[in-house]
PDB file of N, CA and C in Angstrom:
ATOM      1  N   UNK A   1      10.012  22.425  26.519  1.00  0.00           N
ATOM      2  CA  UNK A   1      10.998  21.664  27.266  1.00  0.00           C
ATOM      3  C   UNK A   1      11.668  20.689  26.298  1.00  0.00           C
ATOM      4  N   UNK A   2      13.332  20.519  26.038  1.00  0.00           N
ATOM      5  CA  UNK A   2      13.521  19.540  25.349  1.00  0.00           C
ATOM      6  C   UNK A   2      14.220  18.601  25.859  1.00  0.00           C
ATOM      7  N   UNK A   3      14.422  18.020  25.089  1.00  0.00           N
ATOM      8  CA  UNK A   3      14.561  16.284  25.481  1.00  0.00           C
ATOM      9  C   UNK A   3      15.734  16.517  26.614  1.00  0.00           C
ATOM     10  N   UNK A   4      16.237  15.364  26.929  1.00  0.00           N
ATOM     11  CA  UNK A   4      17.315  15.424  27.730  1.00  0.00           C
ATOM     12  C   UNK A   4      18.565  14.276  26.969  1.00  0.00           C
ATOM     13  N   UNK A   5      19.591  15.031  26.779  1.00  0.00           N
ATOM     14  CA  UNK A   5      20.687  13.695  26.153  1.00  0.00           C
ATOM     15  C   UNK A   5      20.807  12.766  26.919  1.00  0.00           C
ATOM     16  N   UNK A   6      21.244  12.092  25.847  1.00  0.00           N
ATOM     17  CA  UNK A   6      21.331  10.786  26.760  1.00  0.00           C
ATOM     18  C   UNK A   6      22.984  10.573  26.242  1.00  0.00           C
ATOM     19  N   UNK A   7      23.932   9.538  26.320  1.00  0.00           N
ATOM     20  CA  UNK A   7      25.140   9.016  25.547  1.00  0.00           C
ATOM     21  C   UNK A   7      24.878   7.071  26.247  1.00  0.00           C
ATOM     22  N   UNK A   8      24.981   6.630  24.992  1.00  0.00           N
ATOM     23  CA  UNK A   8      25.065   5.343  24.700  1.00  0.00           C
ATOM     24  C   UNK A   8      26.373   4.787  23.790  1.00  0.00           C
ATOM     25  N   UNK A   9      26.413   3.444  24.386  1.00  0.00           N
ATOM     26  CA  UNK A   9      27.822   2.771  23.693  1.00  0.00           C
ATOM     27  C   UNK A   9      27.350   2.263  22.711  1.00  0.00           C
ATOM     28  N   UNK A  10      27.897   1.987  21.358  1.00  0.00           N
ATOM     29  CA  UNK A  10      27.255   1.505  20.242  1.00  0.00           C
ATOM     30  C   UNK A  10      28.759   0.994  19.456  1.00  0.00           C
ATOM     31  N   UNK A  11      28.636  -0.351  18.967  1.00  0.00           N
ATOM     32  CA  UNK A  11      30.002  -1.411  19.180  1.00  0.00           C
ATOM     33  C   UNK A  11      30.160  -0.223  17.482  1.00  0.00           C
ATOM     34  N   UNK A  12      32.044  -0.089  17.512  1.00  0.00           N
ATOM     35  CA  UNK A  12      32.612   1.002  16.747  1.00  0.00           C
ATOM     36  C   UNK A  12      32.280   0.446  15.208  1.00  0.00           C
ATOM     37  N   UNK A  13      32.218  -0.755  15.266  1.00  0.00           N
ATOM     38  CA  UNK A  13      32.410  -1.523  13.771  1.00  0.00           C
ATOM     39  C   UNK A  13      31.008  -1.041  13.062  1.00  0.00           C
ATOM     40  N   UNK A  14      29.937  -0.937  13.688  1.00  0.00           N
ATOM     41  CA  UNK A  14      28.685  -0.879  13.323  1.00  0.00           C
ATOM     42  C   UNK A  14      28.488   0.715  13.203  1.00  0.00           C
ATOM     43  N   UNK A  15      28.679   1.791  13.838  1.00  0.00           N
ATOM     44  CA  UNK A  15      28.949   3.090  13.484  1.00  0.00           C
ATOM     45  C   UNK A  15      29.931   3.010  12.154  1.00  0.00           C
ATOM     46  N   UNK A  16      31.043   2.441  12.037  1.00  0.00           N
ATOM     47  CA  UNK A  16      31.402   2.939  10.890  1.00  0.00           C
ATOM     48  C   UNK A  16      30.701   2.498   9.732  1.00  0.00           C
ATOM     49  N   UNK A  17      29.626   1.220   9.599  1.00  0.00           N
ATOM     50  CA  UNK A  17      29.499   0.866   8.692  1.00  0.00           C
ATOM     51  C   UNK A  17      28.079   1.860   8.492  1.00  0.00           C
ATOM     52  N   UNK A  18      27.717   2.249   8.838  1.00  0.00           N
ATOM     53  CA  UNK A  18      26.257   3.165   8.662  1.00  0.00           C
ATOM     54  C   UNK A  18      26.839   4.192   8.547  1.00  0.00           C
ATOM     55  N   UNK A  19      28.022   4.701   8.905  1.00  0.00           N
ATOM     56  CA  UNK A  19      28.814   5.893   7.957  1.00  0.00           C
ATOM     57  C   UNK A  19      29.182   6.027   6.767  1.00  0.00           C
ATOM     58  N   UNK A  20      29.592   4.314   6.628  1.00  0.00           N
ATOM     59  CA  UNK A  20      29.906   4.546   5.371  1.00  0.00           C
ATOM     60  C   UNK A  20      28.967   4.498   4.156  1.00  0.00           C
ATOM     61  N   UNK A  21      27.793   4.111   4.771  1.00  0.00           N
ATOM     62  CA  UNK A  21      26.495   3.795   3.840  1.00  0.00           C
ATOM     63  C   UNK A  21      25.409   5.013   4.395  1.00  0.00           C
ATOM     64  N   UNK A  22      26.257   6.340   5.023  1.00  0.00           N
ATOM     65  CA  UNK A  22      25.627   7.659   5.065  1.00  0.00           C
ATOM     66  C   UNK A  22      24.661   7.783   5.892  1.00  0.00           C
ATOM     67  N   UNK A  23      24.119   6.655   6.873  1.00  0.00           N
ATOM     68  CA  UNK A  23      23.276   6.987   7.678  1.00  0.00           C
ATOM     69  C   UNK A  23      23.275   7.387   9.011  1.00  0.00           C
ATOM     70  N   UNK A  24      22.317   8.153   9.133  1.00  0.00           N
ATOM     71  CA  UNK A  24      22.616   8.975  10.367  1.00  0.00           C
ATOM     72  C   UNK A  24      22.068   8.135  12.059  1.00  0.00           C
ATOM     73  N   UNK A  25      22.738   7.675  12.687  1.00  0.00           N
ATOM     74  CA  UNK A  25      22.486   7.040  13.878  1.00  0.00           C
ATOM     75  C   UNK A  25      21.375   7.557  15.351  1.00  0.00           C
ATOM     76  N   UNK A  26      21.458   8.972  14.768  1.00  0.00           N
ATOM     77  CA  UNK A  26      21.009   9.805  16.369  1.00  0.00           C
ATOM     78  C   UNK A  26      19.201   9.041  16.810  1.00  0.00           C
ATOM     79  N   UNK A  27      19.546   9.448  17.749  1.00  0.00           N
ATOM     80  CA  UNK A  27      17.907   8.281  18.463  1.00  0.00           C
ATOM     81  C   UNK A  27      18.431   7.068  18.303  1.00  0.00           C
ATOM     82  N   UNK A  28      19.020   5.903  17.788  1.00  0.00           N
ATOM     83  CA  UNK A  28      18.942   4.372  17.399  1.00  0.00           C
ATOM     84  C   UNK A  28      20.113   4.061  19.019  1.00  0.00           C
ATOM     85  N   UNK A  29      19.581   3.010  19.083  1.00  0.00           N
ATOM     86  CA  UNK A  29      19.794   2.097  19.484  1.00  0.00           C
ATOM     87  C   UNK A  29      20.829   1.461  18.892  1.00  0.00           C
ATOM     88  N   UNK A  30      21.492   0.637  19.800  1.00  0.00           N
ATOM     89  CA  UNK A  30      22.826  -0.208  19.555  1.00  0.00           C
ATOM     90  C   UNK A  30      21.755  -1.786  18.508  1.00  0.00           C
ATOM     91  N   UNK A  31      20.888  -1.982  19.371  1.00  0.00           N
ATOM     92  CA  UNK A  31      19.975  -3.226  18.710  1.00  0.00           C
ATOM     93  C   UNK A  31      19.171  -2.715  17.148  1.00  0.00           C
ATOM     94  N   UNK A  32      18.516  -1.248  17.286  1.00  0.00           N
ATOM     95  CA  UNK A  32      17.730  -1.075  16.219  1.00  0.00           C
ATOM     96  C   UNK A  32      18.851  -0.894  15.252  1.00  0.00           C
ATOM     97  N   UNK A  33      20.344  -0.009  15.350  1.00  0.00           N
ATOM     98  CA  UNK A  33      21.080  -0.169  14.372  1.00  0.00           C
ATOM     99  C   UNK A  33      21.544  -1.667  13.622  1.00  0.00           C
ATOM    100  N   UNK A  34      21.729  -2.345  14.362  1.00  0.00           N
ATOM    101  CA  UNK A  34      22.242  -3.708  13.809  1.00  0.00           C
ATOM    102  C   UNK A  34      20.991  -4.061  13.035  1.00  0.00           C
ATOM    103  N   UNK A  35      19.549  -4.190  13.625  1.00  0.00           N
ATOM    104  CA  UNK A  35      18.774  -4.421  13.041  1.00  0.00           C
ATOM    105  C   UNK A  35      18.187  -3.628  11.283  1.00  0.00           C
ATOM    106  N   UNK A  36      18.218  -2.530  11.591  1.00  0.00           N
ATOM    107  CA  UNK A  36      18.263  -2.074  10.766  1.00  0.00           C
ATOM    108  C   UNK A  36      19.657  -2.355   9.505  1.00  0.00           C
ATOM    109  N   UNK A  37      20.459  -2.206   9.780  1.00  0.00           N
ATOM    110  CA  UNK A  37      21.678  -2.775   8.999  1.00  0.00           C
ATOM    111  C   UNK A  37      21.764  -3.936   8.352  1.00  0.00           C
ATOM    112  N   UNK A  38      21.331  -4.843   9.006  1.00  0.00           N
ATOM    113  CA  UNK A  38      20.802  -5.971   8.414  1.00  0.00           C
ATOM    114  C   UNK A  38      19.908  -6.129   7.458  1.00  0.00           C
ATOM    115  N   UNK A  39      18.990  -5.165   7.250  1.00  0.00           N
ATOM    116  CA  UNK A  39      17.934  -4.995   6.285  1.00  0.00           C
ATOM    117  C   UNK A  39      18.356  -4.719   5.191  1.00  0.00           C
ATOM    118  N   UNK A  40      19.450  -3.431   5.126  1.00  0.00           N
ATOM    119  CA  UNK A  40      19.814  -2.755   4.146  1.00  0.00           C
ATOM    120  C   UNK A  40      20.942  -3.025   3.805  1.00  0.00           C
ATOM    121  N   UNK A  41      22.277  -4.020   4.425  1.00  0.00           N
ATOM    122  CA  UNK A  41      23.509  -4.507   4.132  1.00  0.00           C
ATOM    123  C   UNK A  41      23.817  -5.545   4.629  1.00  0.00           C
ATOM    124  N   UNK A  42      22.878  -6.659   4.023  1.00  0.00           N
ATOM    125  CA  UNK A  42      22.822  -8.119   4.277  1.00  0.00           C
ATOM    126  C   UNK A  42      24.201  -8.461   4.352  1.00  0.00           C
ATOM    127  N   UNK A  43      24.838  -8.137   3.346  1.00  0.00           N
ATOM    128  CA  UNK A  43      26.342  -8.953   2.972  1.00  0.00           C
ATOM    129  C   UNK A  43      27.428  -8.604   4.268  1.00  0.00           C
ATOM    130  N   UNK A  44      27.274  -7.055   4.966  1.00  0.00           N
ATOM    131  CA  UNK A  44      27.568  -6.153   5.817  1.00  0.00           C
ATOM    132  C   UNK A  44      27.341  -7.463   7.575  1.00  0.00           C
ATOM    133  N   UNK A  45      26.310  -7.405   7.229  1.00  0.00           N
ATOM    134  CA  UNK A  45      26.248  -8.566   8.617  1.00  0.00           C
ATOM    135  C   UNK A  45      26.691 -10.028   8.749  1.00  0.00           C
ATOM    136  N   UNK A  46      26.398 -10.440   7.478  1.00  0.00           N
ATOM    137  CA  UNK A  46      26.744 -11.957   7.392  1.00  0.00           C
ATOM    138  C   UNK A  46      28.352 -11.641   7.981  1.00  0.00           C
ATOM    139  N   UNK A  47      29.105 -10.985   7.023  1.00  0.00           N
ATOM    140  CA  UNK A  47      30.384 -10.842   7.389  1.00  0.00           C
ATOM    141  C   UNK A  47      30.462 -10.186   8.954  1.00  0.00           C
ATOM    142  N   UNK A  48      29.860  -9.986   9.529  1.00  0.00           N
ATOM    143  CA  UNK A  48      30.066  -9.420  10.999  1.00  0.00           C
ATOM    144  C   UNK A  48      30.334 -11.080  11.573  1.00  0.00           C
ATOM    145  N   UNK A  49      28.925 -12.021  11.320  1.00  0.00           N
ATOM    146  CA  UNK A  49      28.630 -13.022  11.728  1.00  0.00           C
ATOM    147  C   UNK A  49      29.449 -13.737  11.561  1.00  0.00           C
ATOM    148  N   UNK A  50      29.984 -13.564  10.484  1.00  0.00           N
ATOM    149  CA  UNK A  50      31.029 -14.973  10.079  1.00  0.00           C
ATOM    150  C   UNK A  50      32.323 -14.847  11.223  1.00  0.00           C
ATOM    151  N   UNK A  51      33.016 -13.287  11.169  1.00  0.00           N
ATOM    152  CA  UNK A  51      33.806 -12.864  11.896  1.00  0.00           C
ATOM    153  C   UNK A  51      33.409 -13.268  13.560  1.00  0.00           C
ATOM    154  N   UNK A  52      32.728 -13.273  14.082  1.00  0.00           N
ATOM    155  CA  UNK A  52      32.370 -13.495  15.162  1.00  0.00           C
ATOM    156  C   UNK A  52      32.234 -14.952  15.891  1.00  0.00           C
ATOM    157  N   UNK A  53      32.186 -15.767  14.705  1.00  0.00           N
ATOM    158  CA  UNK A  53      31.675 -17.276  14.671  1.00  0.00           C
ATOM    159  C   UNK A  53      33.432 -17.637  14.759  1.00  0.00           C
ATOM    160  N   UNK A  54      33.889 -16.855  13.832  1.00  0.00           N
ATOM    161  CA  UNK A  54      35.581 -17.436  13.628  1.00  0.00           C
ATOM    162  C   UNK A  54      35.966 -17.350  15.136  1.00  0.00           C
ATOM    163  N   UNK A  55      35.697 -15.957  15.531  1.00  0.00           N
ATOM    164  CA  UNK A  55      36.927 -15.194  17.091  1.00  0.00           C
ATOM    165  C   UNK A  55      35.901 -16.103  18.296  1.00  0.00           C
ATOM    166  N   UNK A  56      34.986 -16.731  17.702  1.00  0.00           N
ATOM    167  CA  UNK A  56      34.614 -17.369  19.284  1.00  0.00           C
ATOM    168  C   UNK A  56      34.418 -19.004  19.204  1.00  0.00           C
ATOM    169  N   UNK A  57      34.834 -19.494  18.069  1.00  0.00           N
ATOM    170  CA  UNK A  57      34.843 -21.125  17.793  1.00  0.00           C
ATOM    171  C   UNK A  57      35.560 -21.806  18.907  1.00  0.00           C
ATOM    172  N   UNK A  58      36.943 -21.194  19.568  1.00  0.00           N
ATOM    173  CA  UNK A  58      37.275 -22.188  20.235  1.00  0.00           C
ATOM    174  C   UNK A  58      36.083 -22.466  21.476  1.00  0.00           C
ATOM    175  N   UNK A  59      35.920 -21.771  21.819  1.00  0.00           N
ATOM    176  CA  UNK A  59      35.100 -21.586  23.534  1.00  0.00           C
ATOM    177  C   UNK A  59      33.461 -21.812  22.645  1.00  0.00           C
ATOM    178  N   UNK A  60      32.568 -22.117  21.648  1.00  0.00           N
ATOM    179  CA  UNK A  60      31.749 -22.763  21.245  1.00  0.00           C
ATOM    180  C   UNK A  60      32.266 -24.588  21.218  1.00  0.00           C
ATOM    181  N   UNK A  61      33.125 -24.679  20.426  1.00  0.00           N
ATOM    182  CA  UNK A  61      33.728 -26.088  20.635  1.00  0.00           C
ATOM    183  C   UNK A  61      33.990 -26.741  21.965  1.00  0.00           C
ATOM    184  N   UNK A  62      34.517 -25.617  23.164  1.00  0.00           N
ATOM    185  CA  UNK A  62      34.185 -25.948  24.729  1.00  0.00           C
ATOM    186  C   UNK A  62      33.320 -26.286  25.004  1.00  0.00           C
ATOM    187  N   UNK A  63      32.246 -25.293  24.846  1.00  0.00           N
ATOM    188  CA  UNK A  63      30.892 -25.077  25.329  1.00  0.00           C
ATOM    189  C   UNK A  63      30.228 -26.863  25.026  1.00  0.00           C
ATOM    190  N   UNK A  64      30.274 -26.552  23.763  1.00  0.00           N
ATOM    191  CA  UNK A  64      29.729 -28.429  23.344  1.00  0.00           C
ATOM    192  C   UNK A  64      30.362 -29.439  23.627  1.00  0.00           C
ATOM    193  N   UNK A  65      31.345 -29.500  24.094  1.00  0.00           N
ATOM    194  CA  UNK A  65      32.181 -30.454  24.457  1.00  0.00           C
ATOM    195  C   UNK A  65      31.522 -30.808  26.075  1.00  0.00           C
ATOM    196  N   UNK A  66      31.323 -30.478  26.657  1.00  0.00           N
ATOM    197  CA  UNK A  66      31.278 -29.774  27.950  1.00  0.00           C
ATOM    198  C   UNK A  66      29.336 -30.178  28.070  1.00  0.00           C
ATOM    199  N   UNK A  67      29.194 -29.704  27.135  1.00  0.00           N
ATOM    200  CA  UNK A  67      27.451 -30.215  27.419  1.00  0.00           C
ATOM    201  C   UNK A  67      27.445 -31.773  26.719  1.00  0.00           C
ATOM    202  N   UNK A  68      27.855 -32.190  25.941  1.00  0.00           N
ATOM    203  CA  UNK A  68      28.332 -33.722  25.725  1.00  0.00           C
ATOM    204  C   UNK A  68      28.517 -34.563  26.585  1.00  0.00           C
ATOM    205  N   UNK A  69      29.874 -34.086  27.286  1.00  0.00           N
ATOM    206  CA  UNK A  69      29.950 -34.514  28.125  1.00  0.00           C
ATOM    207  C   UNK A  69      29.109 -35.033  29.673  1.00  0.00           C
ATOM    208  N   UNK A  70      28.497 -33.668  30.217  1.00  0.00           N
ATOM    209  CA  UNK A  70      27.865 -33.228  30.964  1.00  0.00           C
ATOM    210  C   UNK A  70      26.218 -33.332  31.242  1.00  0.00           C
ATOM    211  N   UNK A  71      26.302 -33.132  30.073  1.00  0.00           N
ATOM    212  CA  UNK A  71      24.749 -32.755  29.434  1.00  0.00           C
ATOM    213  C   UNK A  71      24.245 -31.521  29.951  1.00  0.00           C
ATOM    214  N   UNK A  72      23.140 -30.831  29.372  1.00  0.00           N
ATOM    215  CA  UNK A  72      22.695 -29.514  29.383  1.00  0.00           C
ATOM    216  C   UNK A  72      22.662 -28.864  31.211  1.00  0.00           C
ATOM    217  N   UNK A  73      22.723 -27.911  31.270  1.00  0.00           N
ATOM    218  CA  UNK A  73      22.366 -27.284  32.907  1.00  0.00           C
ATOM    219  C   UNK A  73      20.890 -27.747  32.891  1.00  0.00           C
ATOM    220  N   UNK A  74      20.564 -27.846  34.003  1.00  0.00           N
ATOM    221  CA  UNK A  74      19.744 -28.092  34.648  1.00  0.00           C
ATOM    222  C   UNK A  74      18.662 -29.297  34.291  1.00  0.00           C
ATOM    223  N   UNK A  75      19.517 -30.175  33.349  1.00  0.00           N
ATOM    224  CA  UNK A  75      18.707 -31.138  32.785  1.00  0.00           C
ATOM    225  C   UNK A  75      17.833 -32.156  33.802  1.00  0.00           C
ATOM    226  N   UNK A  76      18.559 -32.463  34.844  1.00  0.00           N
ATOM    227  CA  UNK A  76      17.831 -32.938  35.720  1.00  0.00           C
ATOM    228  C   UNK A  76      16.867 -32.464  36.627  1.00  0.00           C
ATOM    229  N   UNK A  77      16.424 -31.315  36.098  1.00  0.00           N
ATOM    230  CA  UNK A  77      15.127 -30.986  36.787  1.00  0.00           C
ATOM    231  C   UNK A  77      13.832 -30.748  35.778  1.00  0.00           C
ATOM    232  N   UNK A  78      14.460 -31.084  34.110  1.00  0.00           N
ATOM    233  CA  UNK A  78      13.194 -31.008  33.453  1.00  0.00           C
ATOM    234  C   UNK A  78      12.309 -32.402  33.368  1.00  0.00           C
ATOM    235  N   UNK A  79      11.217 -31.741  33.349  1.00  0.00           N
ATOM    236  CA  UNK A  79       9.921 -32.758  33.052  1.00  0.00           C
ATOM    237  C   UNK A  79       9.541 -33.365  32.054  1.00  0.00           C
ATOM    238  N   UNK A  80      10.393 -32.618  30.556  1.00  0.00           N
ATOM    239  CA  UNK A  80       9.870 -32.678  29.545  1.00  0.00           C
ATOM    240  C   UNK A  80      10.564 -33.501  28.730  1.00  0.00           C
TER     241      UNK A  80
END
């Protein structure tokens, strides 16, 4: 009896980059690829990271503004 396919979404940027460094994806995971990628093309992720940090700074700068202001969710029910 064999397996049964499956199809999973796996973000496009990260397929190409394990293409271009020849590795083959089948079985992985959207998480074990990144993870794995990271192992073997440090420089490959930082630059994901950096890119990601850039396209979401404004709405991080919200976010903290906003808990500053506010202070954290649910702060008034911790004990600690």
């Amino acid at each position: 009896m064999g397996k049964p396919e499956l199809n999973i979404g796996i973000d496009p940027e990260l397929l190409a980059q394990a293409e271009q460094l020849g590795l083959s994806v089948s079985g992985m995971s959207e998480t074990a690829l990144r993870l794995h990628l990271q192992k073997i093309d440090p420089k490959g992720a930082e630059a994901r990271a950096s890119r990601w940090a850039e396209e979401n700074a404004e709405a991080i700068r919200q976010h903290n503004a906003f808990v500053e202001k506010y202070g954290p969710f649910g702060e008034e029910w911790r004990s600690w």
